[in-house]
N, C-alpha and C. Protein backbone atom coordinates (compact mmCIF):
# COMPACT_ATOMS: atom_id res chain seq x y z
N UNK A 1 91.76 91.27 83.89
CA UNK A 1 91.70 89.84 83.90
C UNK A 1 90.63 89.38 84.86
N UNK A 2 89.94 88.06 84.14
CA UNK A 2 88.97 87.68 85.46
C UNK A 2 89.47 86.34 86.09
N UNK A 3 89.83 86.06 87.23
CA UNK A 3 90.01 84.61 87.18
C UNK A 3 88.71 83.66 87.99
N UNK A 4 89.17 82.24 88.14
CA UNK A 4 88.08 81.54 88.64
C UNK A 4 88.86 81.23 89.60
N UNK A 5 88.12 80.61 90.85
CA UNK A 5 89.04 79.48 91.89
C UNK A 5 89.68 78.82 90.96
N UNK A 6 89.67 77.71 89.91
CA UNK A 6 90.20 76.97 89.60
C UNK A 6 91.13 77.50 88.84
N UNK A 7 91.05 78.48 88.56
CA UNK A 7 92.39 78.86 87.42
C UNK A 7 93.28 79.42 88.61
N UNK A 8 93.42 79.49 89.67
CA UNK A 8 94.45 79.57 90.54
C UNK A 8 94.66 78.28 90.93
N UNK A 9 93.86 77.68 91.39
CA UNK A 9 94.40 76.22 92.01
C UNK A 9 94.83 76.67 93.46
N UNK A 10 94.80 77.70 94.03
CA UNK A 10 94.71 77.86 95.64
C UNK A 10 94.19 79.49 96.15
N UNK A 11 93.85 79.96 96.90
CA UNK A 11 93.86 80.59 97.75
C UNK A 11 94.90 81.91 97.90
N UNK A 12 94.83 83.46 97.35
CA UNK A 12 96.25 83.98 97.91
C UNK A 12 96.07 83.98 99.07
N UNK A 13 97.44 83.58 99.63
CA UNK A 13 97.33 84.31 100.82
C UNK A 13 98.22 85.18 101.88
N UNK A 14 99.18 85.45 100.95
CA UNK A 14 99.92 86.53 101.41
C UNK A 14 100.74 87.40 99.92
N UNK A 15 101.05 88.36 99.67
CA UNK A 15 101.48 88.95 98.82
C UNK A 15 102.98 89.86 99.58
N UNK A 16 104.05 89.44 98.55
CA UNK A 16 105.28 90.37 99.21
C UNK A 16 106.57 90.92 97.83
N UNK A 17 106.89 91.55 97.55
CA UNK A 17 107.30 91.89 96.37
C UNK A 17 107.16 93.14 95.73
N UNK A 18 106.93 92.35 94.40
CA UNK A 18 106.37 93.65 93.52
C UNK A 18 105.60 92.98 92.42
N UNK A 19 104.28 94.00 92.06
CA UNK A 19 103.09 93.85 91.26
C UNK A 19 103.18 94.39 90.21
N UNK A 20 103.56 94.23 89.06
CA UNK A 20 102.83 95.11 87.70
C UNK A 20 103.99 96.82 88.40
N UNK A 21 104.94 96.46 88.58
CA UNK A 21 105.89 97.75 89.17
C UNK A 21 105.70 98.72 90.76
N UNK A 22 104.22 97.81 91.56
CA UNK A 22 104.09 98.49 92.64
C UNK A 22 104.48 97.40 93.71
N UNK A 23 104.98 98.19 94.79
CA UNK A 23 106.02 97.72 95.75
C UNK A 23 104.79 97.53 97.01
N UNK A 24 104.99 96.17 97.11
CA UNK A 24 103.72 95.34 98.08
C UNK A 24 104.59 94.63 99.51
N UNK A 25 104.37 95.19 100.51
CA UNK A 25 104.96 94.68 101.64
C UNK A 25 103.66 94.65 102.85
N UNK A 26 103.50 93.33 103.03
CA UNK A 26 102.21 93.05 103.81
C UNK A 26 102.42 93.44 105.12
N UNK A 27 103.89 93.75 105.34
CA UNK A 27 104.10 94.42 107.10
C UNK A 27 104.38 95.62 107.26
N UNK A 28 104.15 96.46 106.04
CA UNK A 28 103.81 97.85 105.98
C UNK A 28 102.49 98.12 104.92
N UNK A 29 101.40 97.91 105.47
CA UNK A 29 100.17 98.11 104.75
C UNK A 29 99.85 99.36 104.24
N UNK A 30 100.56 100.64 104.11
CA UNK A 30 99.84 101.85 104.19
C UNK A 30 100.17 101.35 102.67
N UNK A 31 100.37 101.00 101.49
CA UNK A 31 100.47 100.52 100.38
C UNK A 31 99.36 99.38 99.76
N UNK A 32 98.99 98.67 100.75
CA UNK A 32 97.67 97.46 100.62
C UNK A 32 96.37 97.71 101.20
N UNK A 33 95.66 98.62 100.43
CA UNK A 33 94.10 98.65 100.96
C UNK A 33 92.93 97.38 100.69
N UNK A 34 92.48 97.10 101.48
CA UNK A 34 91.61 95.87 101.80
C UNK A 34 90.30 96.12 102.13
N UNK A 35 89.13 95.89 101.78
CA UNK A 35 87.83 96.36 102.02
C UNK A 35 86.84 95.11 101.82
N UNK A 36 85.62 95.17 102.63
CA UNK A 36 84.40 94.33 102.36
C UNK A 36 83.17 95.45 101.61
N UNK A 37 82.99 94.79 100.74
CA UNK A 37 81.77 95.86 100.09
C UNK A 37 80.63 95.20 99.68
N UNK A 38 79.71 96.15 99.63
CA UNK A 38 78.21 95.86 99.11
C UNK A 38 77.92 95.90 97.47
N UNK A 39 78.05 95.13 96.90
CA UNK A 39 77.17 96.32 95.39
C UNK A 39 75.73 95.86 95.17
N UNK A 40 75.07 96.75 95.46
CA UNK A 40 73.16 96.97 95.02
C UNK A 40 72.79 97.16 93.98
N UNK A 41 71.69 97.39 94.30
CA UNK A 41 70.73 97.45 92.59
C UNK A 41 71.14 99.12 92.00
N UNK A 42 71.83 99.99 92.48
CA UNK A 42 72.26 101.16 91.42
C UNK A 42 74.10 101.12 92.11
N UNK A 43 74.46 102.03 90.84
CA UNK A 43 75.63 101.69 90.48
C UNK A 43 76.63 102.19 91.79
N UNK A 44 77.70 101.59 92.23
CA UNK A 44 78.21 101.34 93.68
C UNK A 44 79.68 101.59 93.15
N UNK A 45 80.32 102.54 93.71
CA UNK A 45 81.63 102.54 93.77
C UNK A 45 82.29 101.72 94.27
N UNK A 46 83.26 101.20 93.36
CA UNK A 46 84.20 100.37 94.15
C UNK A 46 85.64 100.23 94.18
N UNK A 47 85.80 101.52 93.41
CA UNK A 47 87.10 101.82 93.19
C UNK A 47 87.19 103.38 93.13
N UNK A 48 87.31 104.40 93.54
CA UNK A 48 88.00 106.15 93.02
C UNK A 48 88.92 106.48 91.90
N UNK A 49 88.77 107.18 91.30
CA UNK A 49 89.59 107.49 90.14
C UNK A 49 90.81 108.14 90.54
N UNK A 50 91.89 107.85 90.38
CA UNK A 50 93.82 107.95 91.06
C UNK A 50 94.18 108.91 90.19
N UNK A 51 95.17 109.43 90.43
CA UNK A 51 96.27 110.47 89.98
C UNK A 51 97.04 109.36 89.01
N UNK A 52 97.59 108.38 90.06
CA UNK A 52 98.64 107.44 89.54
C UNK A 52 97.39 106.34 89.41
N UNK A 53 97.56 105.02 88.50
CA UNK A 53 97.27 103.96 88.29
C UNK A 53 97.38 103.16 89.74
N UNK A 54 96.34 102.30 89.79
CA UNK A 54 96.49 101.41 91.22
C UNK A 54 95.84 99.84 90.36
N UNK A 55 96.61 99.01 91.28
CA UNK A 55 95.91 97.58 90.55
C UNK A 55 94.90 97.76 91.75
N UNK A 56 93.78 96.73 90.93
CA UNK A 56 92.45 96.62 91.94
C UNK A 56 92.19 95.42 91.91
N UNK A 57 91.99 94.57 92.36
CA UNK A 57 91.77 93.23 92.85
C UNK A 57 89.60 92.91 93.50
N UNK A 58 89.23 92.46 92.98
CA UNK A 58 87.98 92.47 93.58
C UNK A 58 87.42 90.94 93.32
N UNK A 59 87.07 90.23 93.90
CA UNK A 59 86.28 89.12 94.07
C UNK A 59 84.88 89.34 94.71
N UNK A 60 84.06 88.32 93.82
CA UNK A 60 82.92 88.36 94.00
C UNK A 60 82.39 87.06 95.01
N UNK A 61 82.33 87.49 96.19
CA UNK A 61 81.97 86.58 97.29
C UNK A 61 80.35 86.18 97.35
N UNK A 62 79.18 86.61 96.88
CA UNK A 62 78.07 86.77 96.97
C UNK A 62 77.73 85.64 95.66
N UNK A 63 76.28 85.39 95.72
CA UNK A 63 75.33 84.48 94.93
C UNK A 63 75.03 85.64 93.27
N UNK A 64 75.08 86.49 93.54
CA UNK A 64 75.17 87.24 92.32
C UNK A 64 76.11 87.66 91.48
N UNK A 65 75.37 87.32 90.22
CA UNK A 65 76.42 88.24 89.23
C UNK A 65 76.42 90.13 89.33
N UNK A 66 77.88 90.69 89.66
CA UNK A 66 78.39 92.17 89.31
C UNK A 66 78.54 92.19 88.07
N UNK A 67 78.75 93.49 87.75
CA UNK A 67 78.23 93.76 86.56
C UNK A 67 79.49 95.19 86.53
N UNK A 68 80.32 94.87 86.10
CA UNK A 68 81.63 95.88 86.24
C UNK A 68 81.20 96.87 85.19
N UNK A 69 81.59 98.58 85.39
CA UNK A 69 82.06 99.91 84.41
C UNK A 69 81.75 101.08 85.28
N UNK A 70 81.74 101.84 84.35
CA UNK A 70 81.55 103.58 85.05
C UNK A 70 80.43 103.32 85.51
N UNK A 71 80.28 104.60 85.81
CA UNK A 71 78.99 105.06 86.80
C UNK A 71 77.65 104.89 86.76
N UNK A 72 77.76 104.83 85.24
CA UNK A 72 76.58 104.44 84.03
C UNK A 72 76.36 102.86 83.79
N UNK A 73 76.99 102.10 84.63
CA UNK A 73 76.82 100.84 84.28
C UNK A 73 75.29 100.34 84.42
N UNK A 74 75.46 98.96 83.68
CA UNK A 74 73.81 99.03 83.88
C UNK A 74 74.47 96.88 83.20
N UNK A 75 73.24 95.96 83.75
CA UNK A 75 73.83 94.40 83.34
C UNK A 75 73.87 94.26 81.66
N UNK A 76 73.39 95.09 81.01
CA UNK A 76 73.35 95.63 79.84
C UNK A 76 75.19 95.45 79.09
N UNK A 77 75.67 96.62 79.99
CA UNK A 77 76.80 97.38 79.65
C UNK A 77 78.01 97.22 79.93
N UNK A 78 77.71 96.62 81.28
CA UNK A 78 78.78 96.05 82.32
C UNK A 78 79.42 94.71 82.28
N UNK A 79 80.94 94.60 82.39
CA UNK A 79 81.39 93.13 82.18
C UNK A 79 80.90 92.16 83.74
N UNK A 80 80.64 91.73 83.31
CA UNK A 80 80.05 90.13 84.12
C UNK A 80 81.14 89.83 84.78
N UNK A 81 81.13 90.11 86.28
CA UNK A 81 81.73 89.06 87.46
C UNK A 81 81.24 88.33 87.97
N UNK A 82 81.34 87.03 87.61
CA UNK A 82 79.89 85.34 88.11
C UNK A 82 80.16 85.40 89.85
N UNK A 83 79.74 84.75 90.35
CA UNK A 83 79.83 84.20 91.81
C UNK A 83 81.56 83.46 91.44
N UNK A 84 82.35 83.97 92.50
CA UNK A 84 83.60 83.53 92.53
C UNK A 84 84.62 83.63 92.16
N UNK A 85 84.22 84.58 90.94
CA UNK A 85 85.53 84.81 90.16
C UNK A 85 85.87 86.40 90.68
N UNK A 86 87.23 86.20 90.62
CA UNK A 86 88.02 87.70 90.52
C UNK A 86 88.03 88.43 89.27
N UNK A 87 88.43 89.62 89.48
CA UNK A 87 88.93 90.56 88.35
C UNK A 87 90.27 91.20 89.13
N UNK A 88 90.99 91.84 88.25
CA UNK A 88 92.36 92.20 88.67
C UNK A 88 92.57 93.00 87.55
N UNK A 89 93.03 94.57 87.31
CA UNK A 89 93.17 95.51 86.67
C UNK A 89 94.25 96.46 87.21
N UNK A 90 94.65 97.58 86.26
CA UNK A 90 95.12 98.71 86.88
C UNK A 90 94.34 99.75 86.24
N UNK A 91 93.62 100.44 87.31
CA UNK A 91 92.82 101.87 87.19
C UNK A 91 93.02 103.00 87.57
N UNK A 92 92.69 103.90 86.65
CA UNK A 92 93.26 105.39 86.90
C UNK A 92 91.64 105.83 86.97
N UNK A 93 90.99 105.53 86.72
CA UNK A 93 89.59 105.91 86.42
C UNK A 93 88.68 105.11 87.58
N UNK A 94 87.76 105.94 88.13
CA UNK A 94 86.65 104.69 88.88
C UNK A 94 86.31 104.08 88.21
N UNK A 95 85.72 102.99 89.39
CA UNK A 95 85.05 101.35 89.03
C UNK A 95 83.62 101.48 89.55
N UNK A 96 82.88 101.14 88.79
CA UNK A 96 81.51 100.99 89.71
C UNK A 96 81.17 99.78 89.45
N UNK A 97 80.26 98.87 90.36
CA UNK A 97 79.38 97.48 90.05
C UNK A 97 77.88 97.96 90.54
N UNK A 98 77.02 97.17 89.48
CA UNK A 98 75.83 97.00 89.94
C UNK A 98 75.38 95.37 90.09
N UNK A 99 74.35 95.22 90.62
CA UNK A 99 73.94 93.77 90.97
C UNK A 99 72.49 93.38 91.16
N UNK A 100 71.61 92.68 90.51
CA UNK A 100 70.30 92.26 90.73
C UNK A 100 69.96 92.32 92.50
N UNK A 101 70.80 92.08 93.09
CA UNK A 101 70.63 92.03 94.98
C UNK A 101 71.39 92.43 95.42
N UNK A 102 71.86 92.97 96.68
CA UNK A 102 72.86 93.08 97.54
C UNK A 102 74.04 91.82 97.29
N UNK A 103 74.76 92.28 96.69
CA UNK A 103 76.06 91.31 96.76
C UNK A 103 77.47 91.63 97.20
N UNK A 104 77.58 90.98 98.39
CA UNK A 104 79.06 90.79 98.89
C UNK A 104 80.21 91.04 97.76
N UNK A 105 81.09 91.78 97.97
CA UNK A 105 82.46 91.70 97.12
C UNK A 105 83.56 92.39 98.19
N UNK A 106 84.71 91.60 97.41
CA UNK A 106 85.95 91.80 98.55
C UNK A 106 87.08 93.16 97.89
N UNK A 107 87.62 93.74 98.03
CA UNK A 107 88.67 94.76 97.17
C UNK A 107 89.68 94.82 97.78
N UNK A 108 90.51 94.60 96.82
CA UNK A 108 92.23 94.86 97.50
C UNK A 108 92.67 95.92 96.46
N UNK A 109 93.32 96.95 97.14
CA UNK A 109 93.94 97.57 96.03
C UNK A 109 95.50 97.94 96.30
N UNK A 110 96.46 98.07 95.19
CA UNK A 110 98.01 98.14 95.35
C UNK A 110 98.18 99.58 94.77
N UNK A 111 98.87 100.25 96.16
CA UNK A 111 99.67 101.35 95.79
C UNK A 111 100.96 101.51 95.49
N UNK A 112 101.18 102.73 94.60
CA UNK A 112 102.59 102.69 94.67
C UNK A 112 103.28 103.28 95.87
N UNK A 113 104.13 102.96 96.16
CA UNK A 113 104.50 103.74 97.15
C UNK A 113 106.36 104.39 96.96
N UNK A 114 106.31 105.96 97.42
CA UNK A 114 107.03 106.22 97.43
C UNK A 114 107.34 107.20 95.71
């Protein structure tokens, strides 16, 4: 899924529960990985390929469009993340982005735990 600011209508800003069946407790993080990343002009990991499925959460904080797929991605091939919008998935497989410039992106990812 991709969303926009506006198709949320706010800000998350805390997560506690459960996701798509994974167990999210923001006061035990070893379950909530959080990262600031770069994606450049060749293709940038931004996710590792899991044993188990993990949701991945990534927003595009930067003036450029990402360009989401495997390793091989290319703006060709790759689904389009605009300036602002999220994507939100569950991946068993890596993620790579590429980008016309250095562009800012944020990653959250949900483990299962236990």
């Amino acid at each position: 899924m991709i969303f926009t600011p506006a198709d949320a209508g706010a800000k998350l800003i805390s997560i506690a529960g459960y996701v798509d069946g994974l167990e999210v407790n923001t006061a035990s993080p070893d379950n909530l990985g959080t990262v600031a990343l770069t994606v450049g002009v060749g293709a940038t990991l931004l996710s590792a390929s899991s044993v188990y499925p993990v949701r991945v959460i990534l927003t595009n904080v930067g003036g450029a469009t990402i360009y989401l797929g495997d390793s091989g991605v290319t703006s060709a091939t790759g689904i389009p993340l605009e300036p602002g919008q999220t994507f939100s998935e569950m991946c068993s497989t890596s993620l790579h982005g590429i980008a016309s410039a250095n562009t800012p992106v944020r990653r959250m990812q949900l483990y299962k735990v236990g």
